[in-house]
N, C-alpha and C. Protein backbone atom coordinates (compact mmCIF):
# COMPACT_ATOMS: atom_id res chain seq x y z
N UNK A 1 42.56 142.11 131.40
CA UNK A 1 42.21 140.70 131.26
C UNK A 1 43.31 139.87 131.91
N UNK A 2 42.90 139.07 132.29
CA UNK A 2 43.88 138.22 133.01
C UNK A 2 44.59 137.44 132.65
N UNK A 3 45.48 136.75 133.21
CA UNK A 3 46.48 135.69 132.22
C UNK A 3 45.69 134.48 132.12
N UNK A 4 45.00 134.04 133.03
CA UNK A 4 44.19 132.84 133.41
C UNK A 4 42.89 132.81 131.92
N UNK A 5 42.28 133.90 132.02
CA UNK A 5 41.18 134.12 131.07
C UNK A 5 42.20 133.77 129.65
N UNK A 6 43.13 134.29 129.44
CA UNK A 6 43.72 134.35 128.19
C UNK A 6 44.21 133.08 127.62
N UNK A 7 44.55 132.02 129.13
CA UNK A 7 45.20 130.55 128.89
C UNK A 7 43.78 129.97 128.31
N UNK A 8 42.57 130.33 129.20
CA UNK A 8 41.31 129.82 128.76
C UNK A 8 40.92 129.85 127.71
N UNK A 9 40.92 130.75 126.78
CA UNK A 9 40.37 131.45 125.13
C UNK A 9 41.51 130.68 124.83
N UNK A 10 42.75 130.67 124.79
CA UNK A 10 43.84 129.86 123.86
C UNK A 10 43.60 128.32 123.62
N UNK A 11 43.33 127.59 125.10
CA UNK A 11 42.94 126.01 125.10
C UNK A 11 41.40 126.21 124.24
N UNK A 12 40.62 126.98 124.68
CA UNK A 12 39.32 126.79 124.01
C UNK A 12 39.55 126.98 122.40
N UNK A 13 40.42 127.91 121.90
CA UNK A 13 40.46 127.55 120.45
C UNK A 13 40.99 126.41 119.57
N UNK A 14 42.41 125.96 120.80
CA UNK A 14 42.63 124.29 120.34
C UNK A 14 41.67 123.45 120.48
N UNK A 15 40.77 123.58 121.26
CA UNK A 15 39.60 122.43 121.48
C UNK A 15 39.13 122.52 120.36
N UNK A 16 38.20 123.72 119.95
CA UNK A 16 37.90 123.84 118.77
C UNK A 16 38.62 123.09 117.32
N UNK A 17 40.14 123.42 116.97
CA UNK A 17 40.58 122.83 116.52
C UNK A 17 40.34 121.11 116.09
N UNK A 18 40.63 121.03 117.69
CA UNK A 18 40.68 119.58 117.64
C UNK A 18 39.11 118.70 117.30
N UNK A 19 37.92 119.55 118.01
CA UNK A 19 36.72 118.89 117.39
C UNK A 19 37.02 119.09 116.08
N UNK A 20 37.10 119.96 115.05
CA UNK A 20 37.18 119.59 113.72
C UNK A 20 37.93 118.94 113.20
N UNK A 21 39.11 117.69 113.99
CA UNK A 21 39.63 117.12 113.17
C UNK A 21 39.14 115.94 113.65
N UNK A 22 38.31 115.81 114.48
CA UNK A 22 37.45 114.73 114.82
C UNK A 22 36.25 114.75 113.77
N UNK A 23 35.68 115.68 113.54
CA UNK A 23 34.70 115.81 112.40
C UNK A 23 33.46 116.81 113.15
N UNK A 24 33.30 117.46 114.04
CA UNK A 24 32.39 118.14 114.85
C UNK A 24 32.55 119.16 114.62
N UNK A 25 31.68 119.98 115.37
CA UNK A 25 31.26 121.57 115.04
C UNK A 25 32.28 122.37 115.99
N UNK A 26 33.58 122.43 115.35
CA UNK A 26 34.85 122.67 116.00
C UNK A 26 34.77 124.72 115.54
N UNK A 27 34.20 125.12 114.86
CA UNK A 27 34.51 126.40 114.06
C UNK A 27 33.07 127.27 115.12
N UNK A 28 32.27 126.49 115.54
CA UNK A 28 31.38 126.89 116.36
C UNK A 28 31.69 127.29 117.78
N UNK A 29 32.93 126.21 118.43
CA UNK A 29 33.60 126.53 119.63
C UNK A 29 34.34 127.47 119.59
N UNK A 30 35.07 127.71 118.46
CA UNK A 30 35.86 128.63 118.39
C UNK A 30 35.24 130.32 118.13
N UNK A 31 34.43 130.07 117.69
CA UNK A 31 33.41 131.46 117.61
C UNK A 31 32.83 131.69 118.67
N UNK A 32 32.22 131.13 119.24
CA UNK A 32 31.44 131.24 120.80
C UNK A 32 32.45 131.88 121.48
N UNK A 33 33.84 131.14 121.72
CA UNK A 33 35.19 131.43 122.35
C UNK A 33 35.58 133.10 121.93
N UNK A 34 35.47 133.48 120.70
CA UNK A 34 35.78 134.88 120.29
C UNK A 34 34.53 135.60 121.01
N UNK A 35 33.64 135.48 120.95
CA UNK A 35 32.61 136.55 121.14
C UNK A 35 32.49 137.04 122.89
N UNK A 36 32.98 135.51 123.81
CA UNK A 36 32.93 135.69 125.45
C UNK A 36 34.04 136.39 125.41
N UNK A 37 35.22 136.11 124.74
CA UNK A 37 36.31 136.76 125.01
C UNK A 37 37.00 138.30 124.49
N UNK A 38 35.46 138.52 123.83
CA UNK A 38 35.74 139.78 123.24
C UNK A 38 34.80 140.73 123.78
N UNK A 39 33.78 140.05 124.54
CA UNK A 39 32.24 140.70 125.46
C UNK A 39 33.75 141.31 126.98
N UNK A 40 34.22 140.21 127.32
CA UNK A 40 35.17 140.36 128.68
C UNK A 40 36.11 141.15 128.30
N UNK A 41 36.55 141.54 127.09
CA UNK A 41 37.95 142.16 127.03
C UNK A 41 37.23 143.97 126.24
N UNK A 42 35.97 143.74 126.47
CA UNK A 42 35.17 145.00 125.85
C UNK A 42 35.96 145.37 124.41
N UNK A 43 36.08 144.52 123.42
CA UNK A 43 36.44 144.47 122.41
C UNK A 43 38.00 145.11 122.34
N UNK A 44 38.05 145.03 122.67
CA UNK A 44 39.86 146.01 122.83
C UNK A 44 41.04 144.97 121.90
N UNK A 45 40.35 143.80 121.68
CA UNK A 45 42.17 143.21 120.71
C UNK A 45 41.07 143.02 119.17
N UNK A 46 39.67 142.97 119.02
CA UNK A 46 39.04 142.80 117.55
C UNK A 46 37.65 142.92 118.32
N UNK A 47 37.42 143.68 117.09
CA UNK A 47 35.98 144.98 116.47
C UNK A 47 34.86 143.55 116.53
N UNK A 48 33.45 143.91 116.68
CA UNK A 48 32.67 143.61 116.01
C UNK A 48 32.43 143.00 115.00
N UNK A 49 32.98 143.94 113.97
CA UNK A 49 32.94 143.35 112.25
C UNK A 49 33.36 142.23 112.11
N UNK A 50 34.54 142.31 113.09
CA UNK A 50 35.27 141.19 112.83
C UNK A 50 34.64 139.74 113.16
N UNK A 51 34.06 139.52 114.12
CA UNK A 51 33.16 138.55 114.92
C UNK A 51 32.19 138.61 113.81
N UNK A 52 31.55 139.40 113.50
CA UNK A 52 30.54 138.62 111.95
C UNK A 52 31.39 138.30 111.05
N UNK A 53 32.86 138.59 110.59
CA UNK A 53 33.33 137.81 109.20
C UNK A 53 33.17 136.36 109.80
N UNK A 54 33.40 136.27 111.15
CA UNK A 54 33.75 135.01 111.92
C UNK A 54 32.84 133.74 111.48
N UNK A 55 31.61 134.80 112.42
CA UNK A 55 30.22 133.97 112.46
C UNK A 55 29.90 133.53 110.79
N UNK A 56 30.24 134.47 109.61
CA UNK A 56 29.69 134.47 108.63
C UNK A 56 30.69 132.99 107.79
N UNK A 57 31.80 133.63 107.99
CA UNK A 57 32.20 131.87 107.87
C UNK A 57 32.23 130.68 108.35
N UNK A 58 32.09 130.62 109.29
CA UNK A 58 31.50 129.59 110.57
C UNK A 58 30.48 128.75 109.98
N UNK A 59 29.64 130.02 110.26
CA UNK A 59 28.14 129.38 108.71
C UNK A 59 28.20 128.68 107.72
N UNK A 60 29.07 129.31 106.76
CA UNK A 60 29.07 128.64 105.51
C UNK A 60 30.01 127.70 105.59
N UNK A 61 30.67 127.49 106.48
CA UNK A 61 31.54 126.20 106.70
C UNK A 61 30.16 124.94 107.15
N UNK A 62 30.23 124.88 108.29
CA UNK A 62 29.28 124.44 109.05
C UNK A 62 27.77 123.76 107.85
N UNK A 63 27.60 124.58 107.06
CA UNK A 63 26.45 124.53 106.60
C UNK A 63 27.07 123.64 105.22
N UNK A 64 28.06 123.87 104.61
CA UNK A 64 28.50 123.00 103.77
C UNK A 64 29.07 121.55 104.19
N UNK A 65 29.31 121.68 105.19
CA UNK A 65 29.64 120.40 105.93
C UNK A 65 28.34 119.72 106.07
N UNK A 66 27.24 120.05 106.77
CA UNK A 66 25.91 119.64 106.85
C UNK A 66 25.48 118.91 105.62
N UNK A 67 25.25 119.79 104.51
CA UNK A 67 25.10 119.19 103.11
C UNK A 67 26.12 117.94 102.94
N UNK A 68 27.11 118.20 103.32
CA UNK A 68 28.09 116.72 102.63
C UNK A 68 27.45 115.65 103.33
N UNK A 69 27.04 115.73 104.99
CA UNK A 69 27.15 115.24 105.42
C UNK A 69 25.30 114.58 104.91
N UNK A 70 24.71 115.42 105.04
CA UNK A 70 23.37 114.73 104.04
C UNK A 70 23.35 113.97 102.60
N UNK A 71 24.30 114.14 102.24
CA UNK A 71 25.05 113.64 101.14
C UNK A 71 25.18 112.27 100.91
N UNK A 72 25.89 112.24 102.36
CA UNK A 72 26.32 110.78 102.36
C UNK A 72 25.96 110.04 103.32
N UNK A 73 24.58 108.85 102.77
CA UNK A 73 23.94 108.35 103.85
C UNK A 73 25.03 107.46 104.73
N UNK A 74 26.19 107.09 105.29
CA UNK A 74 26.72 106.33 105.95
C UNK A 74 28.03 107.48 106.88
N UNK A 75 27.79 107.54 108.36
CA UNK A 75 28.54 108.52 108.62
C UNK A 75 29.57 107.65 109.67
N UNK A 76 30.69 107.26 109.87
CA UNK A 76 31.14 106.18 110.87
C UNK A 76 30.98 107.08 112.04
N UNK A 77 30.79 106.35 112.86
CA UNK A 77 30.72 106.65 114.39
C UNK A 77 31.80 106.67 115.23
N UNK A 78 32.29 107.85 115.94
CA UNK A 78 33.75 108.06 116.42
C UNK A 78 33.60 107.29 117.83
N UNK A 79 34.82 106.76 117.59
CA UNK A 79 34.95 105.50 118.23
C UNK A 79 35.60 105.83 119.56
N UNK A 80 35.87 105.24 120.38
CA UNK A 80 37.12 105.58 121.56
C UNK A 80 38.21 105.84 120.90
N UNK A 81 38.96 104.69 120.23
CA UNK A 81 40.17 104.86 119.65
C UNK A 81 40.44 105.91 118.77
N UNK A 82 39.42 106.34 118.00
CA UNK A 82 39.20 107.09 116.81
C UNK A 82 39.62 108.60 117.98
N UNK A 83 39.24 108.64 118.80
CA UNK A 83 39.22 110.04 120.06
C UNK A 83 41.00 110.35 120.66
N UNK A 84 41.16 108.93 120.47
CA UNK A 84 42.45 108.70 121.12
C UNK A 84 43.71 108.56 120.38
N UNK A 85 43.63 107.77 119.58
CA UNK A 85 44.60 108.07 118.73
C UNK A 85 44.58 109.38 117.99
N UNK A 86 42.69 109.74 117.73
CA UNK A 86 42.97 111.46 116.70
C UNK A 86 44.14 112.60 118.19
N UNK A 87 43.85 112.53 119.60
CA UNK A 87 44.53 113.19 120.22
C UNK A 87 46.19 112.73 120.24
N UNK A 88 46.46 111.81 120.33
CA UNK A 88 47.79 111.37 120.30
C UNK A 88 48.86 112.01 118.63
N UNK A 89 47.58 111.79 117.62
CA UNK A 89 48.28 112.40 116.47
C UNK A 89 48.01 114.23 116.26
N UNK A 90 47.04 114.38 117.29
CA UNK A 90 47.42 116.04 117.42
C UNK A 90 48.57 116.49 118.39
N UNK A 91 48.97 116.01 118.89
CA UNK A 91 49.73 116.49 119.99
C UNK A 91 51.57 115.80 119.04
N UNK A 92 51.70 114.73 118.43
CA UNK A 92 52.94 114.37 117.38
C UNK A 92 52.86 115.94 116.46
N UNK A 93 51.85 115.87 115.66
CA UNK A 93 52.07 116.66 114.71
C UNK A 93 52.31 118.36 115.09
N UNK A 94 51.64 118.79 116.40
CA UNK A 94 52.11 119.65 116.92
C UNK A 94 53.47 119.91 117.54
N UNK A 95 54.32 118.76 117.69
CA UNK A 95 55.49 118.29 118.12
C UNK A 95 56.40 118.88 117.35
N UNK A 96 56.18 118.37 115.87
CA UNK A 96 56.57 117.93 114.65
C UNK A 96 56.79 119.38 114.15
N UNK A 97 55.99 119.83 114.28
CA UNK A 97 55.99 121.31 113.50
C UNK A 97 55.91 122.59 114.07
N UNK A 98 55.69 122.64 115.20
CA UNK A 98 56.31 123.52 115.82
C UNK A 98 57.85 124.12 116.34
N UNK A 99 58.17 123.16 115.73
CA UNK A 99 59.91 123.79 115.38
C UNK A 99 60.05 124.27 114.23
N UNK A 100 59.59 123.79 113.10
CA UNK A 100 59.96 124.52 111.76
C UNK A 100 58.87 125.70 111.77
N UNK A 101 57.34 126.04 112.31
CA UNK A 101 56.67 127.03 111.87
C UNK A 101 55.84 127.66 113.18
N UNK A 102 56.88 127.64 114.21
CA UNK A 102 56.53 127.88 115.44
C UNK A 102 55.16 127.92 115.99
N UNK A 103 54.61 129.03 116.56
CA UNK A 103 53.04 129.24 116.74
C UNK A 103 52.37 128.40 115.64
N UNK A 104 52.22 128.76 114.31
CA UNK A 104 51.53 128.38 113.25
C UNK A 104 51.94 126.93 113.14
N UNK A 105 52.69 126.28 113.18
CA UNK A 105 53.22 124.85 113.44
C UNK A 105 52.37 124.17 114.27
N UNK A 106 51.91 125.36 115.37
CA UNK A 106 51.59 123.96 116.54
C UNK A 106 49.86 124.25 116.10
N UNK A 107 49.10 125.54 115.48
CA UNK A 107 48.00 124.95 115.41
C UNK A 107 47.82 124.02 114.03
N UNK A 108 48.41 124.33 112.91
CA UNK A 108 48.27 123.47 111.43
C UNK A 108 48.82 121.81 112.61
N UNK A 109 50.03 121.77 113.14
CA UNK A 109 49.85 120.32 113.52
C UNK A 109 48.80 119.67 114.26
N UNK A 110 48.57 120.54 115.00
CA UNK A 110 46.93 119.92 115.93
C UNK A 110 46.31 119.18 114.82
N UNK A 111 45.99 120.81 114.09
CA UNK A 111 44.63 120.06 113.11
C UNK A 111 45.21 118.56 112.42
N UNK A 112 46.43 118.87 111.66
CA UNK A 112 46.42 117.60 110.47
C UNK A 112 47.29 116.70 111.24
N UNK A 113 47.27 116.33 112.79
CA UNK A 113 47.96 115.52 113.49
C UNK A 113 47.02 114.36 113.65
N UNK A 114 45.41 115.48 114.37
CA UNK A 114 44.53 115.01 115.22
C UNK A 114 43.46 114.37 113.41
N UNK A 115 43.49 114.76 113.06
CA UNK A 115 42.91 113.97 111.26
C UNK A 115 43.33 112.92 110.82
N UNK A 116 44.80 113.03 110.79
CA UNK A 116 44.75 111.54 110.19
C UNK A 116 45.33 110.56 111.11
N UNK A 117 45.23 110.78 112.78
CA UNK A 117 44.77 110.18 113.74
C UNK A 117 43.28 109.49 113.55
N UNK A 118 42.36 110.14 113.29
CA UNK A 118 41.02 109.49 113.40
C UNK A 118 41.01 108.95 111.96
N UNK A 119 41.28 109.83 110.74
CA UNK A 119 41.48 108.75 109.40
C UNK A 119 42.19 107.42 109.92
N UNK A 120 43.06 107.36 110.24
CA UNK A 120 43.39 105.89 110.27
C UNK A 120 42.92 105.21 111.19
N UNK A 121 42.28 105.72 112.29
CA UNK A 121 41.52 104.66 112.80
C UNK A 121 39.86 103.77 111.81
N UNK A 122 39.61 105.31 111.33
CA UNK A 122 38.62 105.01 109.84
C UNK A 122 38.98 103.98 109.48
N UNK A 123 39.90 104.24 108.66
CA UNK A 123 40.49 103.02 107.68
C UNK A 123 40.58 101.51 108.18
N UNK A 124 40.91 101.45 109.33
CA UNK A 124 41.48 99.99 110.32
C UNK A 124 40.30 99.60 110.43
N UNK A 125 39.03 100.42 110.83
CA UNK A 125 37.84 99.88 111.47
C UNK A 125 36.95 99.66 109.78
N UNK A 126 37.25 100.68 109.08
CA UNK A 126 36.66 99.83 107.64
C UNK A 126 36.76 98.56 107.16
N UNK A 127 38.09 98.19 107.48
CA UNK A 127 38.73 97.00 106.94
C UNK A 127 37.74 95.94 107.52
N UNK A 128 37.83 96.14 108.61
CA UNK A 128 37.21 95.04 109.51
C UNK A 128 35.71 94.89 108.76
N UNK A 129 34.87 95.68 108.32
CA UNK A 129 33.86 95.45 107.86
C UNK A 129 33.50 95.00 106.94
N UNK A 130 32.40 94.26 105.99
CA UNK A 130 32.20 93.31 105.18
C UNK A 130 31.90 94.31 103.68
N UNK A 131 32.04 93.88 102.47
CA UNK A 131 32.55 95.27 101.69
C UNK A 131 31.14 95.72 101.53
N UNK A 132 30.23 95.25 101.92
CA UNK A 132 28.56 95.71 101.57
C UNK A 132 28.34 96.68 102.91
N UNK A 133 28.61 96.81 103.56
CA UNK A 133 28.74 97.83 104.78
C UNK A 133 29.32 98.60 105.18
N UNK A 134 30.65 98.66 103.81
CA UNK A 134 31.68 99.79 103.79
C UNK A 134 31.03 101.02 103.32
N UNK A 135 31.47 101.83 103.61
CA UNK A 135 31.78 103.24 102.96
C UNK A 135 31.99 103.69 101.61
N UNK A 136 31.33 104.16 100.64
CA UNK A 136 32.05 103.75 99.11
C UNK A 136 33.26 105.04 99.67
N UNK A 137 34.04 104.68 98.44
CA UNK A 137 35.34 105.49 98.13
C UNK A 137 35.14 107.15 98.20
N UNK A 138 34.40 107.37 97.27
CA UNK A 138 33.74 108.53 97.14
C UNK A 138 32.95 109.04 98.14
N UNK A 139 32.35 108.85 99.07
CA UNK A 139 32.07 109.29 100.26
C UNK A 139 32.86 109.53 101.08
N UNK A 140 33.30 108.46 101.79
CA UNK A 140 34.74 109.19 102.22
C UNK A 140 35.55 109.93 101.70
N UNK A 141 35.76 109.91 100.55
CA UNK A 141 36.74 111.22 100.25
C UNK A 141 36.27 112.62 100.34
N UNK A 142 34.91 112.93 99.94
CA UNK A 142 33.64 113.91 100.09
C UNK A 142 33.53 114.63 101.45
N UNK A 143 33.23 113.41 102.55
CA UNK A 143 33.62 113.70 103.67
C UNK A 143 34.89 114.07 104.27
N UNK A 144 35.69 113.54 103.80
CA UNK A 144 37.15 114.13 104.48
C UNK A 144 37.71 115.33 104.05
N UNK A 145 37.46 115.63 102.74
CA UNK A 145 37.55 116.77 101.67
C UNK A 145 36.83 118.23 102.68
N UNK A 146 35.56 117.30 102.85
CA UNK A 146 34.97 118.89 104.48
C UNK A 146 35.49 118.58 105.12
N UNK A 147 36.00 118.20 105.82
CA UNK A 147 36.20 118.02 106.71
C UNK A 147 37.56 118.67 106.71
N UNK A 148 38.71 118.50 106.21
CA UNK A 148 39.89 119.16 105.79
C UNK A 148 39.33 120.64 105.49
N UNK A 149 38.53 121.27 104.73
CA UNK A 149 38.50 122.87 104.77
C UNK A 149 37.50 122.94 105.98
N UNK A 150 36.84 122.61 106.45
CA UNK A 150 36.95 122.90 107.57
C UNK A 150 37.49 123.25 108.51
N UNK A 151 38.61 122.64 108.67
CA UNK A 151 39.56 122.66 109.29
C UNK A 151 41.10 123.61 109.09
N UNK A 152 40.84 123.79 107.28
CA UNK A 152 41.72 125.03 107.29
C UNK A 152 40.89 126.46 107.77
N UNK A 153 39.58 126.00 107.60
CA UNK A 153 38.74 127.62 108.16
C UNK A 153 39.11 127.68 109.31
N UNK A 154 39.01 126.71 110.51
CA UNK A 154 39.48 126.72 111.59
C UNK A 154 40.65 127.41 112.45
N UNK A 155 41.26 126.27 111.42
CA UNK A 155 43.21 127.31 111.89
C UNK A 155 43.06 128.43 111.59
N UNK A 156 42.55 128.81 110.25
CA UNK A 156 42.51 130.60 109.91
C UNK A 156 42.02 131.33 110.91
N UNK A 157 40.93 131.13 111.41
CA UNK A 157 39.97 131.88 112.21
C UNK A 157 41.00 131.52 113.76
N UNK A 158 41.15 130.85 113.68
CA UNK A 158 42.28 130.94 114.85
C UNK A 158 43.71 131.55 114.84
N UNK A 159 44.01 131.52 113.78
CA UNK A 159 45.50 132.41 113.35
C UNK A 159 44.89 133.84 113.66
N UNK A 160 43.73 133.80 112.99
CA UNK A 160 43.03 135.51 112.64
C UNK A 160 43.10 135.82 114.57
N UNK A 161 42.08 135.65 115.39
CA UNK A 161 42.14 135.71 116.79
C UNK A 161 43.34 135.83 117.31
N UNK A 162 44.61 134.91 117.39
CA UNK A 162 45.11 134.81 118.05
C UNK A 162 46.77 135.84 117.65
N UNK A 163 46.35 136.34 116.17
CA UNK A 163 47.20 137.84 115.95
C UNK A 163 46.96 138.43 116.48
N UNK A 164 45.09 138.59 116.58
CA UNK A 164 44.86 139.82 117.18
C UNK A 164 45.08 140.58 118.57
N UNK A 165 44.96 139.13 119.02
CA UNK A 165 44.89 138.79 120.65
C UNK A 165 46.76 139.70 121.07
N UNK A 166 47.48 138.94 120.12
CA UNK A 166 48.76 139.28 120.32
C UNK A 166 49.54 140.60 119.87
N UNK A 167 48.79 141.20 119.19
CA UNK A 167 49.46 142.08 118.75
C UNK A 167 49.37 143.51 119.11
């Protein structure tokens, strides 16, 4: 396998990452990403099995997220800024913590860099709105609550890959 293919599967699992701290089907990129890169590498760094624990949590992530997200009739709409600042606070928090928890630093910072990057754009753009068109409390928290294990499924399933990849 090549070095090029390998830079590719690595950015594609931060992407992943990073859609889920935007709020998207980030655990889906990252699975797609295991399965091309495990079809090309004829399984040689993780089995099969392993790609269904993947898929199988993927699912039940994904699918519990769905429910929240039926849950709660008001979903804000990601904004430019919300895109931009969530990237600016993935790339700080990857900054941030990749000195104290090296590898594992820089994907946990992505995720909770690029989150409460777009939370606070949430919050700024709530304000602005009239309180009958807000968000109740409890929804947002519901939502962010998936949205956060989501996102620890994420890093896991990316920690999980990217041992394997390495070791």
């Amino acid at each position: 396998m090549s070095t090029s293919a390998a830079a590719i599967f690595i950015i594609t699992l931060f992407l992943g990452i990073y859609l889920v701290a935007l709020g998207l089907q980030g655990t889906v990129v990252i699975l797609v990403a295991a399965v091309v890169f495990g079809v090309l590498t004829e399984f040689q760094n993780f089995e099969p099995k392993h790609l269904v624990l993947l898929a199988i949590l993927s699912v039940i992530v994904e699918t519990t997220d769905a429910i929240v997200g039926i849950s709660n009739a008001a979903r804000p709409r990601l904004s430019r800024y919300a895109v931009v600042l969530s990237l600016v606070g993935g790339i700080i928090g990857a900054a941030l913590l990749t000195p104290l928890f090296y590898g594992l630093g820089t994907i946990t910072g992505l995720f909770l860099g690029g989150f409460a990057g777009k939370l606070l754009v949430e919050l700024i753009e709530r304000r602005k709105l009239k309180p009958s068109f807000r968000e109740t409390g409890k929804a947002s928290l519901t939502r962010n609550v998936s949205i956060f294990i989501k996102g620890t499924a994420a890093v896991g399933m990316t920690v999980f890959l990217l041992s394997h990849v390495y070791s």
